[in-house]
N, C-alpha and C. Protein backbone atom coordinates (compact mmCIF):
# COMPACT_ATOMS: atom_id res chain seq x y z
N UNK A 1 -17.92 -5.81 9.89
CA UNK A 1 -17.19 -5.25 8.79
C UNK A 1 -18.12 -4.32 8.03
N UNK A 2 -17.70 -3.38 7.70
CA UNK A 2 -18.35 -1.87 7.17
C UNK A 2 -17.75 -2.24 5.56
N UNK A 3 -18.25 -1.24 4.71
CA UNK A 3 -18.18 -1.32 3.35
C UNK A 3 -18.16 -0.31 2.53
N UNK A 4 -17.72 0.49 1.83
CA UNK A 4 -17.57 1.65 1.58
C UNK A 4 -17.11 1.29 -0.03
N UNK A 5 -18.00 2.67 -0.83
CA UNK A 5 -17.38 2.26 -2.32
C UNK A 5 -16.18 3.34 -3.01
N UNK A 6 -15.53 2.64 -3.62
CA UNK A 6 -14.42 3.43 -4.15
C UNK A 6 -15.24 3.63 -5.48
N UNK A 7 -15.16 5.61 -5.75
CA UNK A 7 -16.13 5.47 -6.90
C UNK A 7 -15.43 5.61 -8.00
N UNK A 8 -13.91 5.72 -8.10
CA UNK A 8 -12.82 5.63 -9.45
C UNK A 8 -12.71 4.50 -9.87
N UNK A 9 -12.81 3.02 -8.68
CA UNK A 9 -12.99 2.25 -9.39
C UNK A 9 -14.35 0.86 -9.37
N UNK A 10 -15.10 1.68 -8.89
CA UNK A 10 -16.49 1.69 -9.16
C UNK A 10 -16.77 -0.26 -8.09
N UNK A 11 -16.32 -0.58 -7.30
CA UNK A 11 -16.16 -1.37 -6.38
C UNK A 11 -16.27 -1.50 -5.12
N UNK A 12 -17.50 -2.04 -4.63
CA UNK A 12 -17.34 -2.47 -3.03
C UNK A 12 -16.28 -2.46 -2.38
N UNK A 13 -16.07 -2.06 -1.07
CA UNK A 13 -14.64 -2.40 -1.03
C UNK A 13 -15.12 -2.49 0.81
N UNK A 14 -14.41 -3.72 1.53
CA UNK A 14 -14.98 -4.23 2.61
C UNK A 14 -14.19 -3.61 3.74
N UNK A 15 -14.51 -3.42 4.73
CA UNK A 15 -13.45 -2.52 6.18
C UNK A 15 -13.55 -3.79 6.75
N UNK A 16 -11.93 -3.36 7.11
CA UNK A 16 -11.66 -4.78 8.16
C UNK A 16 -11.82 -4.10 9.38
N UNK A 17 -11.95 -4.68 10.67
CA UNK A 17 -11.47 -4.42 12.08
C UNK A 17 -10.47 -3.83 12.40
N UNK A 18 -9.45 -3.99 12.05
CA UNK A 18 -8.57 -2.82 11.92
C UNK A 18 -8.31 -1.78 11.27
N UNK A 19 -8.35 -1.88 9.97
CA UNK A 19 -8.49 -0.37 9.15
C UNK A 19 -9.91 0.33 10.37
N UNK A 20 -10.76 0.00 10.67
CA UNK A 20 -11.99 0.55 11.40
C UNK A 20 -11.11 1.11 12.53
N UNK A 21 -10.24 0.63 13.69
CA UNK A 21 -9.89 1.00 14.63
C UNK A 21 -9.06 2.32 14.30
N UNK A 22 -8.09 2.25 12.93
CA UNK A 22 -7.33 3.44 13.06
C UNK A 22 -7.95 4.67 12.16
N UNK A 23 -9.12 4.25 11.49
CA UNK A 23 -10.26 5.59 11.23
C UNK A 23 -10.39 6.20 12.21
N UNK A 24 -11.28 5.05 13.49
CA UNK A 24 -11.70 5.48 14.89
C UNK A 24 -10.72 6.59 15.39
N UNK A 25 -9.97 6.18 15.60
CA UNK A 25 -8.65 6.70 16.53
C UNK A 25 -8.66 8.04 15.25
N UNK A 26 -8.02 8.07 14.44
CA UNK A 26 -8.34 9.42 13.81
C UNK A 26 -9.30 9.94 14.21
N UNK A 27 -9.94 9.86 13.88
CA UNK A 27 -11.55 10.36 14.16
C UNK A 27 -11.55 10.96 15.34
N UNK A 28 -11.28 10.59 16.23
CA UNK A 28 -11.11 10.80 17.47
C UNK A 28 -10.19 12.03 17.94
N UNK A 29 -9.00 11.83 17.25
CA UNK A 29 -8.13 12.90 17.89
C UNK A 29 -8.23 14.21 16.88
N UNK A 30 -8.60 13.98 15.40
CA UNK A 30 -8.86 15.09 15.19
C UNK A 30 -9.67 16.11 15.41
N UNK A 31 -10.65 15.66 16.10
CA UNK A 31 -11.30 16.42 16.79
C UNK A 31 -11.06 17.51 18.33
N UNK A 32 -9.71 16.87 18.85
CA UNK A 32 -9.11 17.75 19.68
C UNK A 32 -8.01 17.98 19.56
N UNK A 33 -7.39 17.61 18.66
CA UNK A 33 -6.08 18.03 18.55
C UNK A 33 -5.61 19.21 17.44
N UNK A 34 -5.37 19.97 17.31
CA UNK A 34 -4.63 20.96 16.61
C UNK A 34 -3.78 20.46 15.26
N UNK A 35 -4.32 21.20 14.12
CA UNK A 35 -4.03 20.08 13.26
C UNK A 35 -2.38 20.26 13.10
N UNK A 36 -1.57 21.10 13.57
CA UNK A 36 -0.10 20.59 13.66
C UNK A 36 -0.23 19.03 14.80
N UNK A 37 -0.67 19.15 15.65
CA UNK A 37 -0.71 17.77 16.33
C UNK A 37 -1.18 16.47 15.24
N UNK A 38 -2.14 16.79 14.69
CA UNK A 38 -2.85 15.67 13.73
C UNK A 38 -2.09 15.13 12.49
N UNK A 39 -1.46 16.24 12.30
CA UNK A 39 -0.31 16.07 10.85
C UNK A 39 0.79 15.22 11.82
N UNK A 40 1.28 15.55 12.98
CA UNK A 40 2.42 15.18 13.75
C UNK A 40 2.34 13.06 14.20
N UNK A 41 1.22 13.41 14.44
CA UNK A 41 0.23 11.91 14.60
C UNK A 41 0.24 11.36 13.07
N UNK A 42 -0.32 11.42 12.53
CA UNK A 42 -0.30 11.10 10.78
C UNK A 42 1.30 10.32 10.59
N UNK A 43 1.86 11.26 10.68
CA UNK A 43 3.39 11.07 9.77
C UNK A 43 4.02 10.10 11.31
N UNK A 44 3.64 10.06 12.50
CA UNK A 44 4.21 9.13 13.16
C UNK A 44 3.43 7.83 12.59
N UNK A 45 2.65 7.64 12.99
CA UNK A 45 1.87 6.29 12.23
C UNK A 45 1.81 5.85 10.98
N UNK A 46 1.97 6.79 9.90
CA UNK A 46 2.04 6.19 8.86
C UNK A 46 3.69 6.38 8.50
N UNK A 47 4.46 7.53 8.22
CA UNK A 47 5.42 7.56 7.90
C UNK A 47 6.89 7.33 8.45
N UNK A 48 6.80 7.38 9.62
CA UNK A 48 8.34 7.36 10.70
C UNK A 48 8.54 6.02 10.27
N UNK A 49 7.67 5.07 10.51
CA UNK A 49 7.96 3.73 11.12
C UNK A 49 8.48 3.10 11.71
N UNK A 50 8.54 3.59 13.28
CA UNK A 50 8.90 2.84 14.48
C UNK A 50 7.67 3.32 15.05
N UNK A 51 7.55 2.40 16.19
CA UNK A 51 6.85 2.37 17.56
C UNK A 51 5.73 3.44 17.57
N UNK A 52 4.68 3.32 17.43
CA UNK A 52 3.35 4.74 18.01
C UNK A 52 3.32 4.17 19.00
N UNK A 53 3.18 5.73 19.78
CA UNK A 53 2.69 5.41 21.04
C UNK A 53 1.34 4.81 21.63
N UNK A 54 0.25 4.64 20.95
CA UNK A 54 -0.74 3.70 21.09
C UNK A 54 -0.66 2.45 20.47
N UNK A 55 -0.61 1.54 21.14
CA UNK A 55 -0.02 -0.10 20.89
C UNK A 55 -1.00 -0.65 20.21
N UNK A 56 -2.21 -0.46 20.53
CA UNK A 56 -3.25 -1.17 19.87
C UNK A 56 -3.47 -0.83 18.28
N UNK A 57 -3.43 0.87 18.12
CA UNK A 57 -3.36 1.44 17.04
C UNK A 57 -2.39 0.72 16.21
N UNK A 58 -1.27 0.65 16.64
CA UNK A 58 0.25 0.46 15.60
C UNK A 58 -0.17 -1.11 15.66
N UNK A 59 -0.32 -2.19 16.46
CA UNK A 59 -0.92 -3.11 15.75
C UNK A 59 -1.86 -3.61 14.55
N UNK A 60 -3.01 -2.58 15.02
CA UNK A 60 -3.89 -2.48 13.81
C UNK A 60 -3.41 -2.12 12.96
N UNK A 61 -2.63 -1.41 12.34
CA UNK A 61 -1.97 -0.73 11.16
C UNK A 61 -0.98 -2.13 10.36
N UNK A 62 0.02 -2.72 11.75
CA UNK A 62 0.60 -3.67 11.66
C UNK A 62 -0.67 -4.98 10.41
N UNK A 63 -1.38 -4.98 10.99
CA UNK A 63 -1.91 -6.02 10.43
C UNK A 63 -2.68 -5.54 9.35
N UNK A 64 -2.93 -4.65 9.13
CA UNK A 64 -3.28 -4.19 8.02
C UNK A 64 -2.09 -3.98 7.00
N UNK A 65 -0.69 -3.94 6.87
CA UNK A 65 -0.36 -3.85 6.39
C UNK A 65 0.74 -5.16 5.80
N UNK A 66 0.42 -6.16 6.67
CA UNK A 66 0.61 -7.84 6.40
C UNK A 66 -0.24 -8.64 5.74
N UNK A 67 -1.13 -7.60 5.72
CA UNK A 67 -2.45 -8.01 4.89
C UNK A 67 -2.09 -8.95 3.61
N UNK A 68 -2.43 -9.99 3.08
CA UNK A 68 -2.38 -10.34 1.59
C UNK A 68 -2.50 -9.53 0.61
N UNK A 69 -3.68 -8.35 0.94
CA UNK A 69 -4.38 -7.62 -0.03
C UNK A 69 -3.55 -5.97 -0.04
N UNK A 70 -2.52 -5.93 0.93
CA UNK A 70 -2.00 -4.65 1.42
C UNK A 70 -1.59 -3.79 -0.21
N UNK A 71 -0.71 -4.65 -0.79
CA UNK A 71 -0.42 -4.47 -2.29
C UNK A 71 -1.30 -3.53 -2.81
N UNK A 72 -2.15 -3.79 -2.81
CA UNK A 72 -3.49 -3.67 -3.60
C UNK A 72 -4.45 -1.96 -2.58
N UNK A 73 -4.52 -3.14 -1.72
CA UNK A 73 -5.64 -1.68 -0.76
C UNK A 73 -4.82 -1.02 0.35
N UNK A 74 -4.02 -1.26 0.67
CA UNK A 74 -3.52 -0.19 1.40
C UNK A 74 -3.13 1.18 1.15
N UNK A 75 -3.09 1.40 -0.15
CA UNK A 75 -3.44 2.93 -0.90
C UNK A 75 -4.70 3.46 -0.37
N UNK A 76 -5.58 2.87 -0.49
CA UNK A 76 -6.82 3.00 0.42
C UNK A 76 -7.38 3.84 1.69
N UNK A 77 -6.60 2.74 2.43
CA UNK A 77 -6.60 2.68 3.83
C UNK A 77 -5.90 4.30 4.07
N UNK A 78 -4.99 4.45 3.97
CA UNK A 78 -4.25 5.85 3.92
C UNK A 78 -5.45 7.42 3.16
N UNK A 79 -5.69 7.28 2.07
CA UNK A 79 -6.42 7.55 1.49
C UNK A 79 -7.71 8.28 2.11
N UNK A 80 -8.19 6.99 2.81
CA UNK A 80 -9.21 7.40 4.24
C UNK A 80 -9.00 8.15 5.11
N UNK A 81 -7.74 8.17 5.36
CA UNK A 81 -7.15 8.29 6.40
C UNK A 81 -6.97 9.94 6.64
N UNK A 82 -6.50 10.31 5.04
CA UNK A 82 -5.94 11.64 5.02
C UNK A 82 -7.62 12.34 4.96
N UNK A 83 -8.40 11.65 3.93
CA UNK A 83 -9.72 12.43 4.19
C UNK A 83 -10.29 12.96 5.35
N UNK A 84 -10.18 11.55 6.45
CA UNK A 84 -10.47 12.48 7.90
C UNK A 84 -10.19 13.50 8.32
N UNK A 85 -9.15 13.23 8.46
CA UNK A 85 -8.33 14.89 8.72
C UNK A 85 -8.74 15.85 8.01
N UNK A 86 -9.22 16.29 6.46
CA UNK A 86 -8.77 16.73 5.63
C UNK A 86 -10.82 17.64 5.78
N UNK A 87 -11.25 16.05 5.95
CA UNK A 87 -12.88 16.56 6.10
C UNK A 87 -13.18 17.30 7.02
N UNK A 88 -12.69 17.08 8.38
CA UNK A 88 -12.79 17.77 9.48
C UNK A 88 -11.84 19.21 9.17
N UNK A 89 -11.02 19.27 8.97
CA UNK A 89 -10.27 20.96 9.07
C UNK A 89 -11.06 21.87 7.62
N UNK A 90 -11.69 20.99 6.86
CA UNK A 90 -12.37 22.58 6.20
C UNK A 90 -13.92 22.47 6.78
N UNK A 91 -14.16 21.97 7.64
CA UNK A 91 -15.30 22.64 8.34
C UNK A 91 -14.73 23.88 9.18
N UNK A 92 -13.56 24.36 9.23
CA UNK A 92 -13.34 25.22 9.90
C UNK A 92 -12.42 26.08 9.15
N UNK A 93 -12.92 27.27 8.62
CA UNK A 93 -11.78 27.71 7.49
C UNK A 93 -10.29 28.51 8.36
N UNK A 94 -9.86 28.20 9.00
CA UNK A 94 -8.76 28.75 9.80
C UNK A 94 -7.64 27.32 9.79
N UNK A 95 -8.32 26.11 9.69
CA UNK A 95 -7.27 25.32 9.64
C UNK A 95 -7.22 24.72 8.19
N UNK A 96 -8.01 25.18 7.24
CA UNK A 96 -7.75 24.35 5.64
C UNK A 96 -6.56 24.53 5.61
N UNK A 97 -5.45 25.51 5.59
CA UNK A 97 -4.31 25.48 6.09
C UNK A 97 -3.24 24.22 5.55
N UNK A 98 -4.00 23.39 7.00
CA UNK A 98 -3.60 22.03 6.92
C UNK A 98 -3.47 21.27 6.05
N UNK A 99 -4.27 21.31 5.39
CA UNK A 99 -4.27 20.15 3.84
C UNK A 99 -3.14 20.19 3.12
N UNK A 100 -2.15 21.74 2.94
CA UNK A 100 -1.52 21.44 1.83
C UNK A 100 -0.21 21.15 3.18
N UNK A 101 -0.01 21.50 4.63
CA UNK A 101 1.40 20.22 5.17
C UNK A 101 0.61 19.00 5.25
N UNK A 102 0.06 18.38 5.32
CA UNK A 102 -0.05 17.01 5.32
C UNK A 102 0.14 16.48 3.97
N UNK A 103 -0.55 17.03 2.63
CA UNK A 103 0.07 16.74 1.52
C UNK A 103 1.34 16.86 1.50
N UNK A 104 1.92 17.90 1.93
CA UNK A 104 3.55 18.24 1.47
C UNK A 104 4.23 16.90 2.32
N UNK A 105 4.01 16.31 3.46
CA UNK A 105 4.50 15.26 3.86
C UNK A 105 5.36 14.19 2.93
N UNK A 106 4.01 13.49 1.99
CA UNK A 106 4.13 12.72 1.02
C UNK A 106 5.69 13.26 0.11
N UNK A 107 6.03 14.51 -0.01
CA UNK A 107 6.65 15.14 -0.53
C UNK A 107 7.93 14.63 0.09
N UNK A 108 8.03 13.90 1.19
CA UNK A 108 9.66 13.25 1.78
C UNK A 108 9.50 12.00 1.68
N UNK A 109 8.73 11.25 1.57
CA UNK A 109 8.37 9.39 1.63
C UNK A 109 9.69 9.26 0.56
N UNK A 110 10.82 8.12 1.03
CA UNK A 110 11.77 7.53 0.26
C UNK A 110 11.23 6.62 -0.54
């Protein structure tokens, strides 16, 4: 388990095994995928909510979000989530782009 501090609210805050796997997996595809693909990935896993096509992934998410603590840190977890993406496309100024559709996403959540 990894550990990372939230500095707004000035707290340790512990990585589970799964939040770790679906960083990974970000991590991973944003690096080859085109960030219309990465936004497309994003909003399937976090927002559709049915079925991703990687089983292991949508488990991990699954249990992260049965979590006791989900209430609480799963703002988080997401949070991380969008940074990846968000860190990787302005190393490249042709896709900063990206940042404001993946924000605008949030912009349909019921």
């Amino acid at each position: 388990m990894t550990t990372w501090r939230d500095s707004k609210e000035s707290e340790i805050r512990h990585i589970s095994l799964p939040e770790q796997q679906v960083y990974n997996h970000l991590l991973q595809w944003v690096r080859v995928e085109s960030p219309k693909q990465s936004i497309e990935r994003f909003q399937r896993l976090f927002l559709d909510g049915v079925g991703y096509e990687d089983f292991e992934i949508w488990l991990a998410l699954e249990k992260i979000v049965m979590d006791k603590r989900a209430p609480t840190e799963f703002r988080f977890v997401v949070n991380r989530c969008c940074h990846i993406l968000i860190n990787h496309w302005h190393l490249k100024p042709n896709t900063r782009r990206a940042v404001q559709e993946l924000v605008a996403l949030f912009d349909h959540v019921p």
